[in-house]
C-alpha atoms as a PDB file:
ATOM      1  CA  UNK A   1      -5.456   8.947 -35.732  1.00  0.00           C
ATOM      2  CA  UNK A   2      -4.272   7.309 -32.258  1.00  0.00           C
ATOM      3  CA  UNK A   3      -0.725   8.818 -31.205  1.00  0.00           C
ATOM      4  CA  UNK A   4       1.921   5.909 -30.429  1.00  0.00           C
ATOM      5  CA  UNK A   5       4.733   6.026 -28.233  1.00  0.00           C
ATOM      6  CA  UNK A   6       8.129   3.629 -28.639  1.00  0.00           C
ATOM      7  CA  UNK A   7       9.140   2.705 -25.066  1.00  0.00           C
ATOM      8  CA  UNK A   8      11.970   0.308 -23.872  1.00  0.00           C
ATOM      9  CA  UNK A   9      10.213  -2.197 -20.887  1.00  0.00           C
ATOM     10  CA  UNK A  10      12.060  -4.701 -18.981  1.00  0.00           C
ATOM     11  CA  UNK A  11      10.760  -7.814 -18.284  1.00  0.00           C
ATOM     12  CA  UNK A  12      12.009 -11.394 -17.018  1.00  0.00           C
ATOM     13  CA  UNK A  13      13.598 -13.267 -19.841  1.00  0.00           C
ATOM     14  CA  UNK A  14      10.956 -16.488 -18.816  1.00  0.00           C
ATOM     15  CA  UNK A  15       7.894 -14.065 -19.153  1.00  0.00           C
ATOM     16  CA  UNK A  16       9.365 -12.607 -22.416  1.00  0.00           C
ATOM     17  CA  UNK A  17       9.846 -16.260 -23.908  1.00  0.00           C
ATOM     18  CA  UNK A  18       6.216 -17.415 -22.752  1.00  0.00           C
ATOM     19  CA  UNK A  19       4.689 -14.252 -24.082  1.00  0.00           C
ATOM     20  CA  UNK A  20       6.510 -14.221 -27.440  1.00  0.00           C
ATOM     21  CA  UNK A  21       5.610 -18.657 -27.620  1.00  0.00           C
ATOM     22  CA  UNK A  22       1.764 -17.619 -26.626  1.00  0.00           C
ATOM     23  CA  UNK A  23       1.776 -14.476 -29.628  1.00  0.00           C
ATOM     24  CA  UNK A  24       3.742 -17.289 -31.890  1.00  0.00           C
ATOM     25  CA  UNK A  25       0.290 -19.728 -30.951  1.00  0.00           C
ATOM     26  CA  UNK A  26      -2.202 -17.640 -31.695  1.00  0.00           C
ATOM     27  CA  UNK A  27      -0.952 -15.569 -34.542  1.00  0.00           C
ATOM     28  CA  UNK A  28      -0.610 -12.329 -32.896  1.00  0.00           C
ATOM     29  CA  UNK A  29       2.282 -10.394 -32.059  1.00  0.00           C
ATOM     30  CA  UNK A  30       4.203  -9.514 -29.259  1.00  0.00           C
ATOM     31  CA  UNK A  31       3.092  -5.874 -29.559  1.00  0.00           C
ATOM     32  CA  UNK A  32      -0.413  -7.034 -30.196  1.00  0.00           C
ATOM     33  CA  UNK A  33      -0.321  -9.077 -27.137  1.00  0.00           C
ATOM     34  CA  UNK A  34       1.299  -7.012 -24.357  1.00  0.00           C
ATOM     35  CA  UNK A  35      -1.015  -3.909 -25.703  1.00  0.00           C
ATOM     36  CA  UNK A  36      -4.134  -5.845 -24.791  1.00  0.00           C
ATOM     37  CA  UNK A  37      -3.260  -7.314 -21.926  1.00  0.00           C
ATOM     38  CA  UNK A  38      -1.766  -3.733 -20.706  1.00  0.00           C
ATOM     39  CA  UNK A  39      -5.319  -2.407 -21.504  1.00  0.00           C
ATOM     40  CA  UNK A  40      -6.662  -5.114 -19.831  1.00  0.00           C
ATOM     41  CA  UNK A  41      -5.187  -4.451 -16.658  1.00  0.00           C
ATOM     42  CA  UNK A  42      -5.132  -0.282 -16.914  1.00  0.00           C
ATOM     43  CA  UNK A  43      -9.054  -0.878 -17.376  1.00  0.00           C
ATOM     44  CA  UNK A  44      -9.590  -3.459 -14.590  1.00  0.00           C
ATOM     45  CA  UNK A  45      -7.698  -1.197 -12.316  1.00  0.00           C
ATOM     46  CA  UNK A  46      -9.690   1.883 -12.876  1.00  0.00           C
ATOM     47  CA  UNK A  47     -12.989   0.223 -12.480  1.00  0.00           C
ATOM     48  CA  UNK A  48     -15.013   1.266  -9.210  1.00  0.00           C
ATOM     49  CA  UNK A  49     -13.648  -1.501  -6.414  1.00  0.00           C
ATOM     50  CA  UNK A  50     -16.305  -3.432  -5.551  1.00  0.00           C
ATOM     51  CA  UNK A  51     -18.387  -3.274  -1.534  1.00  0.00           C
ATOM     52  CA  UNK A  52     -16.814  -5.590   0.566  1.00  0.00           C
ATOM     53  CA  UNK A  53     -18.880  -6.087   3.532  1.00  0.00           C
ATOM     54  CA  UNK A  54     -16.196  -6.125   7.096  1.00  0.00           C
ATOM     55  CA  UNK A  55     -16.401  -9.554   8.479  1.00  0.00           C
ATOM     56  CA  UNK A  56     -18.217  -8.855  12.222  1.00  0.00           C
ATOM     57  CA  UNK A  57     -18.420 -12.212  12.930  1.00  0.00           C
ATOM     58  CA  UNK A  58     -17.570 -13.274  16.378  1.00  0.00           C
ATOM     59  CA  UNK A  59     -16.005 -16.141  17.830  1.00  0.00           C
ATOM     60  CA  UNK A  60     -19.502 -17.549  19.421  1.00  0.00           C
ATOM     61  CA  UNK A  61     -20.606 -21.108  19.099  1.00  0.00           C
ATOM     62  CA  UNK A  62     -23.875 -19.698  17.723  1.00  0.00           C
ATOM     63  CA  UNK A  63     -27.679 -19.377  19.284  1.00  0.00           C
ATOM     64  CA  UNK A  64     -27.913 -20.773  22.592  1.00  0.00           C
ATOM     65  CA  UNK A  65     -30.069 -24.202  23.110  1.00  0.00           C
ATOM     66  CA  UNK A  66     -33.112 -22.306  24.392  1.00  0.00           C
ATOM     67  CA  UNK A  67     -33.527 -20.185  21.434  1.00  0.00           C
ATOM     68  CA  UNK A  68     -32.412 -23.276  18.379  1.00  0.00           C
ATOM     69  CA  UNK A  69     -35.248 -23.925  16.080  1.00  0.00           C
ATOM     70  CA  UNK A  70     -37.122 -20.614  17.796  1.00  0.00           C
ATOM     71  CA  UNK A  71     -38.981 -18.391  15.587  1.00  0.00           C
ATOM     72  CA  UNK A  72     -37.875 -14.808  15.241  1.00  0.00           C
ATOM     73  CA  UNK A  73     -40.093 -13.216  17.721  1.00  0.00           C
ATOM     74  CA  UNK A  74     -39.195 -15.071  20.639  1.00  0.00           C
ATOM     75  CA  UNK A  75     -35.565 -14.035  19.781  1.00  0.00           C
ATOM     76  CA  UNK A  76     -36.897 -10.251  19.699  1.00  0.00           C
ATOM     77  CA  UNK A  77     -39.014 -10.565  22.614  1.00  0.00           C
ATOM     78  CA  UNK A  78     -36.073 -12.210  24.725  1.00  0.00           C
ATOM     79  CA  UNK A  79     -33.696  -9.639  23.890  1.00  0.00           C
ATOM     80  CA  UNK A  80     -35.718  -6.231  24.430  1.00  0.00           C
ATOM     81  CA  UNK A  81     -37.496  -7.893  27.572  1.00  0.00           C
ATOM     82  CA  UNK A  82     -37.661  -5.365  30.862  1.00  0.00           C
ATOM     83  CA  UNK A  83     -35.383  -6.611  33.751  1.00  0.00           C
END
């Protein structure tokens, strides 16, 4: 048997209104419909955050002329050539 708890929760009057028009739409309740989307948001909240790869970009107007259009190992060569 799940537990249940009463509990008093303030909200906005608009928010209560919309909510208890969208539970009057689809048949639901009020209950029904603040449970799920409470669930909803408890699970998407707990849920490993996803990699987000740090923007290094740089401000650079990209490859120079010389190496546009070059294939990869005249890059390679270019940069790790001796002085």
């Amino acid at each position: 048997m799940i537990a249940r708890m009463k509990t008093t929760v303030n909200l906005p009057d608009e928010l209560f209104n919309e909510a208890q028009e969208l539970a009057r739409q689809q048949g639901t309740t009020l209950k029904e419909l603040i449970e799920t989307g409470l669930r909803s948001v408890v699970k998407q909240r707990r849920a490993k955050p996803r990699f987000a790869l740090d923007d290094a970009s740089v401000g650079g107007r990209g490859l120079q002329p010389a190496f546009r259009g070059a294939r990869w190992e005249q890059v390679r060569d270019t940069i790790y050539e001796q002085p």
